[in-house]
Protein backbone atom coordinates (compact mmCIF):
# COMPACT_ATOMS: atom_id res chain seq x y z
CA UNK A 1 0.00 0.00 0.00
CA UNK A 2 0.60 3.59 -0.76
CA UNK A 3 1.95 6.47 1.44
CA UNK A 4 -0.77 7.91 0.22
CA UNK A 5 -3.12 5.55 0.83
CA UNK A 6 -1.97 5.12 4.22
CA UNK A 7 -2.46 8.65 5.41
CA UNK A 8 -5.74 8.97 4.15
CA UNK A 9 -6.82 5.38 5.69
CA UNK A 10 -5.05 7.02 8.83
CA UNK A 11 -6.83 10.70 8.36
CA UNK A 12 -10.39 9.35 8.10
CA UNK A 13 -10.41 6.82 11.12
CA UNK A 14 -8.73 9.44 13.08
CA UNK A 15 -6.27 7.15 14.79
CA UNK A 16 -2.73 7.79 13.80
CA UNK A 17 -0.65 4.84 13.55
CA UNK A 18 2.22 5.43 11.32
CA UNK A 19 2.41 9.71 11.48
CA UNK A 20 1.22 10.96 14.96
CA UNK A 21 0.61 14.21 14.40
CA UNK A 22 2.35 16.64 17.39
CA UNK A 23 -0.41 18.10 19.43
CA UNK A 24 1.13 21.54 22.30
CA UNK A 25 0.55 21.27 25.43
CA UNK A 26 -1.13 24.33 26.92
CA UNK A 27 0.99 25.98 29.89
CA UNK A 28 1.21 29.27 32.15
CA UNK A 29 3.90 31.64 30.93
CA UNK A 30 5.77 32.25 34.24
CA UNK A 31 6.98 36.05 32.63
CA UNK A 32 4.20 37.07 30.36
CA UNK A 33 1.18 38.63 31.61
CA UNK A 34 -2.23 40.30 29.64
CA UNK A 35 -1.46 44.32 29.16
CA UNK A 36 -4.74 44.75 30.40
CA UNK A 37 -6.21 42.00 32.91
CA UNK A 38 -2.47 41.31 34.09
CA UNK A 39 -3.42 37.43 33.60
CA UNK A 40 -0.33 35.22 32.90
CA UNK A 41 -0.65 34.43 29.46
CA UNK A 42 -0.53 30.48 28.18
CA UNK A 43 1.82 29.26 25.52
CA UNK A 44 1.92 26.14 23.35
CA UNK A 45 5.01 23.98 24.27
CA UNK A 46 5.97 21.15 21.66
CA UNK A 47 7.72 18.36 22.49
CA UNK A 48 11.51 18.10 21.27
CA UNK A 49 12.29 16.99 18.09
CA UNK A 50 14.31 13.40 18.06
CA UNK A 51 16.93 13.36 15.38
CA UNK A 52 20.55 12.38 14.78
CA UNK A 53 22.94 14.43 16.77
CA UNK A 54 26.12 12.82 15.17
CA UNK A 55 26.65 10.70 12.08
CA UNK A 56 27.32 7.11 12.61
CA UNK A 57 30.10 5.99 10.34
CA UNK A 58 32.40 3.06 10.81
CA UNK A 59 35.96 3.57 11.25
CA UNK A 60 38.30 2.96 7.85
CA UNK A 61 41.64 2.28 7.91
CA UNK A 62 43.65 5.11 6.65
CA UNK A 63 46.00 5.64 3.63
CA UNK A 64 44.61 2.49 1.67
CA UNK A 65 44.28 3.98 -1.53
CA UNK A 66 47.94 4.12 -2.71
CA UNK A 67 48.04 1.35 -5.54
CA UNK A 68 44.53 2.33 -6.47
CA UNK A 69 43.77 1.78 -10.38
CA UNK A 70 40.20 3.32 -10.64
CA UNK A 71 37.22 3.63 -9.13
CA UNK A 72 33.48 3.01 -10.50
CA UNK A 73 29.91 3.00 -9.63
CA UNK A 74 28.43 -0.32 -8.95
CA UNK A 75 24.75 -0.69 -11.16
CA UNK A 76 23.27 -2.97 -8.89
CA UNK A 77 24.13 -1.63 -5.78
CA UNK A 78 24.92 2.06 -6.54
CA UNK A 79 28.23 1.61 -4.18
CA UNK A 80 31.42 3.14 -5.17
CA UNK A 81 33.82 0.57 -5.80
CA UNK A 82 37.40 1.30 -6.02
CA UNK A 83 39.80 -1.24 -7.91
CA UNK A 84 43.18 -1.48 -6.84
CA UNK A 85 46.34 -3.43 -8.16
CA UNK A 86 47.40 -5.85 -6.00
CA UNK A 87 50.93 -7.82 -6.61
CA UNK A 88 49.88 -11.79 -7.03
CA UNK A 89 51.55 -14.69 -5.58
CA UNK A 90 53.30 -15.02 -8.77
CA UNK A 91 54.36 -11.64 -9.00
CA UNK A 92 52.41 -9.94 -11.39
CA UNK A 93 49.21 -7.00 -10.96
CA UNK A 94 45.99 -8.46 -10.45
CA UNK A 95 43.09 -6.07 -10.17
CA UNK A 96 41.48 -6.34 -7.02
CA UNK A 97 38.70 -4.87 -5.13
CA UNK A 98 40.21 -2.08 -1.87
CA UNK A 99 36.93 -0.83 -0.53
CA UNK A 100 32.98 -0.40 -1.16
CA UNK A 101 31.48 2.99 -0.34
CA UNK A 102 28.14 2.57 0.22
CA UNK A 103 26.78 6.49 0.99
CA UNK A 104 28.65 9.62 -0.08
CA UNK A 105 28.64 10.21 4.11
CA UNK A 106 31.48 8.25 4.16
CA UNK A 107 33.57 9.77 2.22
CA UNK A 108 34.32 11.96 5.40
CA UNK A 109 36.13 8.93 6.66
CA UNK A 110 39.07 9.07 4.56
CA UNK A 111 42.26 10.78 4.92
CA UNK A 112 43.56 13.67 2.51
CA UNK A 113 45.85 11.23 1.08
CA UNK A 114 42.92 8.96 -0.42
CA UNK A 115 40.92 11.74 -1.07
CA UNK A 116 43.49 13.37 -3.70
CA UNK A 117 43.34 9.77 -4.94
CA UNK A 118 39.98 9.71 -5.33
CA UNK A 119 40.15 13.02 -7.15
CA UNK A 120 42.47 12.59 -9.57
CA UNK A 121 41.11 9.33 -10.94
CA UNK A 122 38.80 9.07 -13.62
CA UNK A 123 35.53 7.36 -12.67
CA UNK A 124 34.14 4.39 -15.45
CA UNK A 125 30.45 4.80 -15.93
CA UNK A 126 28.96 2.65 -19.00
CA UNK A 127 25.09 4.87 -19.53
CA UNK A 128 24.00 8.27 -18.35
CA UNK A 129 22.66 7.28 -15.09
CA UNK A 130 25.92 5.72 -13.82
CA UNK A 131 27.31 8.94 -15.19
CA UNK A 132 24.86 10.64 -12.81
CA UNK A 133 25.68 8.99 -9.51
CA UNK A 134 29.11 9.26 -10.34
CA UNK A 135 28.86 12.76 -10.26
CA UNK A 136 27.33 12.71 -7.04
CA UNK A 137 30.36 11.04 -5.65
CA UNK A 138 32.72 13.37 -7.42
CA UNK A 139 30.64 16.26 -5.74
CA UNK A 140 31.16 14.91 -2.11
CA UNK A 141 34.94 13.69 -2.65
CA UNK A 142 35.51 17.42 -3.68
CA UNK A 143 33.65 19.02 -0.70
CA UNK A 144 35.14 16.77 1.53
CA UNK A 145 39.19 17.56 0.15
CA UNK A 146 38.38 21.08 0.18
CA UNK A 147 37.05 21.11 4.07
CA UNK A 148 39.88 19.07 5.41
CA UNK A 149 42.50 20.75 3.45
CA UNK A 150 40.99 24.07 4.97
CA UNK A 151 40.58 22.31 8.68
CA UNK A 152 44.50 21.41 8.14
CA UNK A 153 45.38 25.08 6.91
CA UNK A 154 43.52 25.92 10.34
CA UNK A 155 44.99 23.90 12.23
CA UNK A 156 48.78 24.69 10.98
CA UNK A 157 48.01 28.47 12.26
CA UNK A 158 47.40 27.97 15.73
């Protein structure tokens, strides 16, 4: 079933299930009185809103991306893949996977090093929409360079 559907099932009967809608709670305002009855006024308190304070992302090892090849944009998944070349038991490169990004959050995980790696490579997309969420990754790698090479600038002043 819908979203829709569900909040109209959910408007008619009245009881809301999925989206509880926030009703105030009426209180005395301790400070503000009427101008001309000198009544304490009431206000409509809310409650707090519950939401993510911090980010959760999993630690990464740092510095990984050295022998990095290229990177590309999964189709089935939509994760960031970056290939790597890897020296064989035999001696020779064998392409090899280094690490799956899975949201462009993590990308704030990595150290400047990798990031400048990241960069500089050329993404492989095969159609336009690969083409697209590469872009969004190319977006968030460059936002996330720029802010820690200015948190390291601000850092080296103090």
């Amino acid at each position: 079933m819908g979203l829709w559907k569900v909040l109209q099932r959910e408007a008619r009967s009245g009881k809301f299930e999925v989206f509880k809608p926030q009703v105030p709670k009426r209180v005395k305002d301790k400070n503000a009185r009427h101008p001309v009855t000198k009544k304490r006024l009431k206000k409509l308190v809310y409650m707090s809103v519950l939401c993510e304070t911090k980010i959760p992302l999993s630690k990464l090892s740092q510095d990984i991306l050295g022998d990095m090849w290229y990177w590309y944009v999964d189709p089935k998944t939509s994760e960031a893949v970056v290939i790597g070349k890897v020296r064989s038991e035999s001696g020779c490169l064998v392409p090899r996977e280094l690490i799956r990004v899975f949201e462009e959050v993590c990308f704030i995980n990595f150290s400047v090093k990798d990031l400048e790696a990241l960069a500089e490579r050329y993404c492989m997309h095969t159609d336009e929409w690969m083409k697209f969420l590469a872009s969004k990754y190319d977006k968030v790698i460059k936002f996330c360079l720029d802010y820690k090479k200015k948190m390291e600038a601000k850092d080296a002043e103090l």
